[in-house]
Protein backbone atom coordinates (compact mmCIF):
# COMPACT_ATOMS: atom_id res chain seq x y z
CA UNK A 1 216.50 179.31 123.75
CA UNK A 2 215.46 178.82 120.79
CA UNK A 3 214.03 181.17 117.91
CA UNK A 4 211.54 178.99 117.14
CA UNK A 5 210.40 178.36 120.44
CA UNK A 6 210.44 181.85 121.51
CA UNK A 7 207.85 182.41 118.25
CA UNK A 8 205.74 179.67 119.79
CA UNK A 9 205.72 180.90 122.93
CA UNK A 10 204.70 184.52 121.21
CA UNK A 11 202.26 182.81 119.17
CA UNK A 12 200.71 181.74 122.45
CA UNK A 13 201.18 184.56 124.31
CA UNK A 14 199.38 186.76 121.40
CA UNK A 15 196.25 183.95 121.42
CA UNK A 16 195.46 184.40 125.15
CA UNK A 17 195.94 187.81 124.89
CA UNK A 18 192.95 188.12 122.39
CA UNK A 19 190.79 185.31 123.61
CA UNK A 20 191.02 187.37 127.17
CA UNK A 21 190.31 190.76 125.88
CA UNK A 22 187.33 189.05 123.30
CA UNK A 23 185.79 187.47 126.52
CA UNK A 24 185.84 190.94 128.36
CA UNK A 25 184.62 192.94 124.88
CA UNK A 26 181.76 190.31 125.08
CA UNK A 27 180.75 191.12 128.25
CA UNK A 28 181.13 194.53 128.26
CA UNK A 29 179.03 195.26 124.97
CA UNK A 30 176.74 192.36 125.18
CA UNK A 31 173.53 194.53 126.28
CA UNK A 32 174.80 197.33 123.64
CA UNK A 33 174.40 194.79 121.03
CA UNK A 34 171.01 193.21 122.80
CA UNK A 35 169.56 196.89 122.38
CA UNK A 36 170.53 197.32 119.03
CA UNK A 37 168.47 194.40 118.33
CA UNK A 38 165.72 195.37 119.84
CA UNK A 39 165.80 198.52 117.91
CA UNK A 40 166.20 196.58 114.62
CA UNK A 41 163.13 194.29 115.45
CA UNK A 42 161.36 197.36 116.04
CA UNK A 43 162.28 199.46 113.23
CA UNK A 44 162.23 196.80 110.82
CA UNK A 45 158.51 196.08 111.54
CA UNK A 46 157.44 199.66 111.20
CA UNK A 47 156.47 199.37 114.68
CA UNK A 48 154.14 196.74 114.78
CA UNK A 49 156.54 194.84 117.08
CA UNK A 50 156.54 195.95 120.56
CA UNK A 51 159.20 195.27 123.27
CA UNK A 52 158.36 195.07 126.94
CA UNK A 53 161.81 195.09 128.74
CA UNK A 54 160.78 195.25 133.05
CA UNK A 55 162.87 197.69 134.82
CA UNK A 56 164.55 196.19 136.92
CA UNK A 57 166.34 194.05 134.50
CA UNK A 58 169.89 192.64 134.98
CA UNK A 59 171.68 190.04 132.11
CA UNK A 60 175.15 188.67 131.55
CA UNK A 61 176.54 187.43 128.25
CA UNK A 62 175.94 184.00 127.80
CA UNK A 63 178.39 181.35 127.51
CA UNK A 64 177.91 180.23 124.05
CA UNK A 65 178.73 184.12 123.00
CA UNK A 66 181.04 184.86 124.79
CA UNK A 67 182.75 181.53 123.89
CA UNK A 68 181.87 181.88 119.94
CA UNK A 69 183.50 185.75 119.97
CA UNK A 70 186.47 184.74 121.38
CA UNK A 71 187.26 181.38 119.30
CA UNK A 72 186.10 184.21 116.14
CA UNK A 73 188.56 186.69 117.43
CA UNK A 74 191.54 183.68 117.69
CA UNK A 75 190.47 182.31 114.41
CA UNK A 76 190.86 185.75 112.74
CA UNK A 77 194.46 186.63 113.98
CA UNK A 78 195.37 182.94 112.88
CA UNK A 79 194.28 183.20 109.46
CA UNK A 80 195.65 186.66 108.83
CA UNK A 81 198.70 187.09 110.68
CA UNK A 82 200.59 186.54 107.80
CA UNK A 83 198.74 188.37 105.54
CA UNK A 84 199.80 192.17 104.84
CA UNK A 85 198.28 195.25 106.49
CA UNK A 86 196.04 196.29 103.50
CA UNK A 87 194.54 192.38 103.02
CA UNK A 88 193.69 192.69 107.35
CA UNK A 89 191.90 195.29 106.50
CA UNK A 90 189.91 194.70 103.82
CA UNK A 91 189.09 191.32 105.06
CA UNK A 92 188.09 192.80 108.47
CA UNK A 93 186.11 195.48 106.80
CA UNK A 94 184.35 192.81 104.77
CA UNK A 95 183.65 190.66 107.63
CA UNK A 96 182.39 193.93 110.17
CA UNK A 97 180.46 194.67 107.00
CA UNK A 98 178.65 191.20 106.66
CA UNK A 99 178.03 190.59 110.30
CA UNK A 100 176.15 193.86 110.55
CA UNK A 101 173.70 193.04 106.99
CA UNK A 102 173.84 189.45 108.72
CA UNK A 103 172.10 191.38 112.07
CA UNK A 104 169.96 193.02 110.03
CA UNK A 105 168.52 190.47 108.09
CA UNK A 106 168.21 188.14 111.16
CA UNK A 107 165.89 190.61 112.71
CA UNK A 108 163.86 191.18 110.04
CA UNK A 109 163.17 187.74 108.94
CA UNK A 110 162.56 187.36 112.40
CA UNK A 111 160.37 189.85 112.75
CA UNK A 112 158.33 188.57 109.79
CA UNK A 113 158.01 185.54 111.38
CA UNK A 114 156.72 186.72 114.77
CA UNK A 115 154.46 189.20 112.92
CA UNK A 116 152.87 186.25 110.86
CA UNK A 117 152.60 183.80 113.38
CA UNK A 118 150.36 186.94 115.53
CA UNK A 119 146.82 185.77 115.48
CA UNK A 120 145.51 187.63 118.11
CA UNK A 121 147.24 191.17 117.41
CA UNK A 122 145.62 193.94 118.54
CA UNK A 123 145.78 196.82 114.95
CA UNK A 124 148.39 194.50 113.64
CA UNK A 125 150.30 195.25 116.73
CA UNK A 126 152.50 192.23 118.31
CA UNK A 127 153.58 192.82 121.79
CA UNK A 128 156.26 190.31 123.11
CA UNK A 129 158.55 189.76 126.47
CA UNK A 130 162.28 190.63 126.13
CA UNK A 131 163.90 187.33 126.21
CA UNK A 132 161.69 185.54 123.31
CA UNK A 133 164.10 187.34 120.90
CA UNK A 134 167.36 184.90 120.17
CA UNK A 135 170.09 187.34 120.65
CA UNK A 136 172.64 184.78 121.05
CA UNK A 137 171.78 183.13 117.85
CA UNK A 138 171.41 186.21 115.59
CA UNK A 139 174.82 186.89 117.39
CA UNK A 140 176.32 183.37 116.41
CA UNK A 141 174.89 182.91 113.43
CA UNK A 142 176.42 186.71 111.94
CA UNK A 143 179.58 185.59 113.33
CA UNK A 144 179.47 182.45 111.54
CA UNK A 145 178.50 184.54 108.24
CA UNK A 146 181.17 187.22 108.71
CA UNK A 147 183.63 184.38 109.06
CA UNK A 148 182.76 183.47 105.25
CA UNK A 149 185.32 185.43 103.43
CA UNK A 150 188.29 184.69 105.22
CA UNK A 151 187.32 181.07 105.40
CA UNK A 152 187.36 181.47 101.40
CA UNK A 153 190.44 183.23 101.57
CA UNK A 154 191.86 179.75 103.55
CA UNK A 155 189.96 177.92 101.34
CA UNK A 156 191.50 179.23 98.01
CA UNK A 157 195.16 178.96 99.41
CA UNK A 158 194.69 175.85 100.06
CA UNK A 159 193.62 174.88 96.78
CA UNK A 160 196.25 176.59 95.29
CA UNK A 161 199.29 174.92 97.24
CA UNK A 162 198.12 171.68 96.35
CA UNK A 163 197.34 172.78 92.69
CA UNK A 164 201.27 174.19 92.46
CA UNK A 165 202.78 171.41 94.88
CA UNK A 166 201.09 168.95 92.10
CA UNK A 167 202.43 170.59 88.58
C-alpha cells in the first residue's frame, strides 16, 4: 500500500479515536461541569442566587454538547498536529485558560441578569429551579471562545502563505 494512504488511513483512525473518547469525556463529566456552574452562579452573586436541585434528579449530556466537544476536540488535533510540542501546549494552555474566564464570566453576567430582572425577591434573595440555568450554552459558547487563539493561529498562517506565495 501506499505511504500516503496508510497516513490517511492514520489520519482517520486518530479522528475517531478522539471524537469517541470526547463523546464519552462529555458524558462522563457533564454533571461535574453542571455543578461547577451552579457553584459559580452562586458564588458570584454573594449568595443572593439560590439553587433548588430535587433529589431525585437524573440528566444526560445533551446532544448539542456532546456534539460541540467532540467537533472542538477534532478541530484541535487538526490544527496542531503539525505544530511542535511546546506550541500544543501553550496553545492548549491558552485555550483551557480562556474557556474557564469564559465560564466565569458567563455566570456572572448571568447572574446579574437574573438578579436584576428579580422583582419579587425576598432580602434581595432570588431563588430559581435547576434547569433555568443554560449550561449547554455557557458550555458552547466558552468552547467557541477558547477556540479563538488557535483559530488566529490558522488565521495568521494563512495570511502569511498567501503574502510569501505572492512576493
Amino acid at each position: 500500500m501506499n505511504k500516503q494512504i496508510l497516513g490517511y488511513i492514520k489520519l482517520v483512525l486518530i479522528i475517531l479515536l478522539l471524537f469517541v473518547a470526547s463523546v464519552y469525556f462529555s458524558f462522563l463529566y457533564d454533571d461535574d461541569f453542571r455543578e461547577m456552574v451552579r457553584f459559580l452562579y452562586n458564588y458570584l452573586s454573594s449568595d443572593k442566587i439560590e439553587i433548588r436541585v430535587p433529589a431525585k434528579y437524573i440528566h444526560f449530556a445533551g446532544g448539542a454538547v456532546v456534539l460541540t466537544s467532540a467537533f472542538y476536540t477534532v478541530l484541535l488535533y487538526i490544527l496542531l498536529r503539525k505544530e511542535e510540542l511546546k506550541k500544543i501546549l501553550f496553545f492548549l494552555s491558552l485555550s483551557l485558560i480562556m474557556f474557564f474566564i469564559s465560564v466565569v464570566a458567563a455566570c456572572y453576567i448571568e447572574g446579574l441578569v437574573l438578579l436584576a430582572e428579580c422583582t419579587a425577591c425576598l432580602d434581595g434573595k432570588r431563588v430559581i429551579r435547576f434547569n433555568e440555568i443554560p449550561y449547554d450554552r455557557i458550555f458552547i459558547q466558552s468552547l467557541i471562545i477558547s477556540a479563538f487563539p488557535v483559530l488566529v493561529k490558522l488565521l495568521r498562517t494563512i495570511l502569511r502563505n498567501r503574502r510569501d506565495s505572492v512576493v
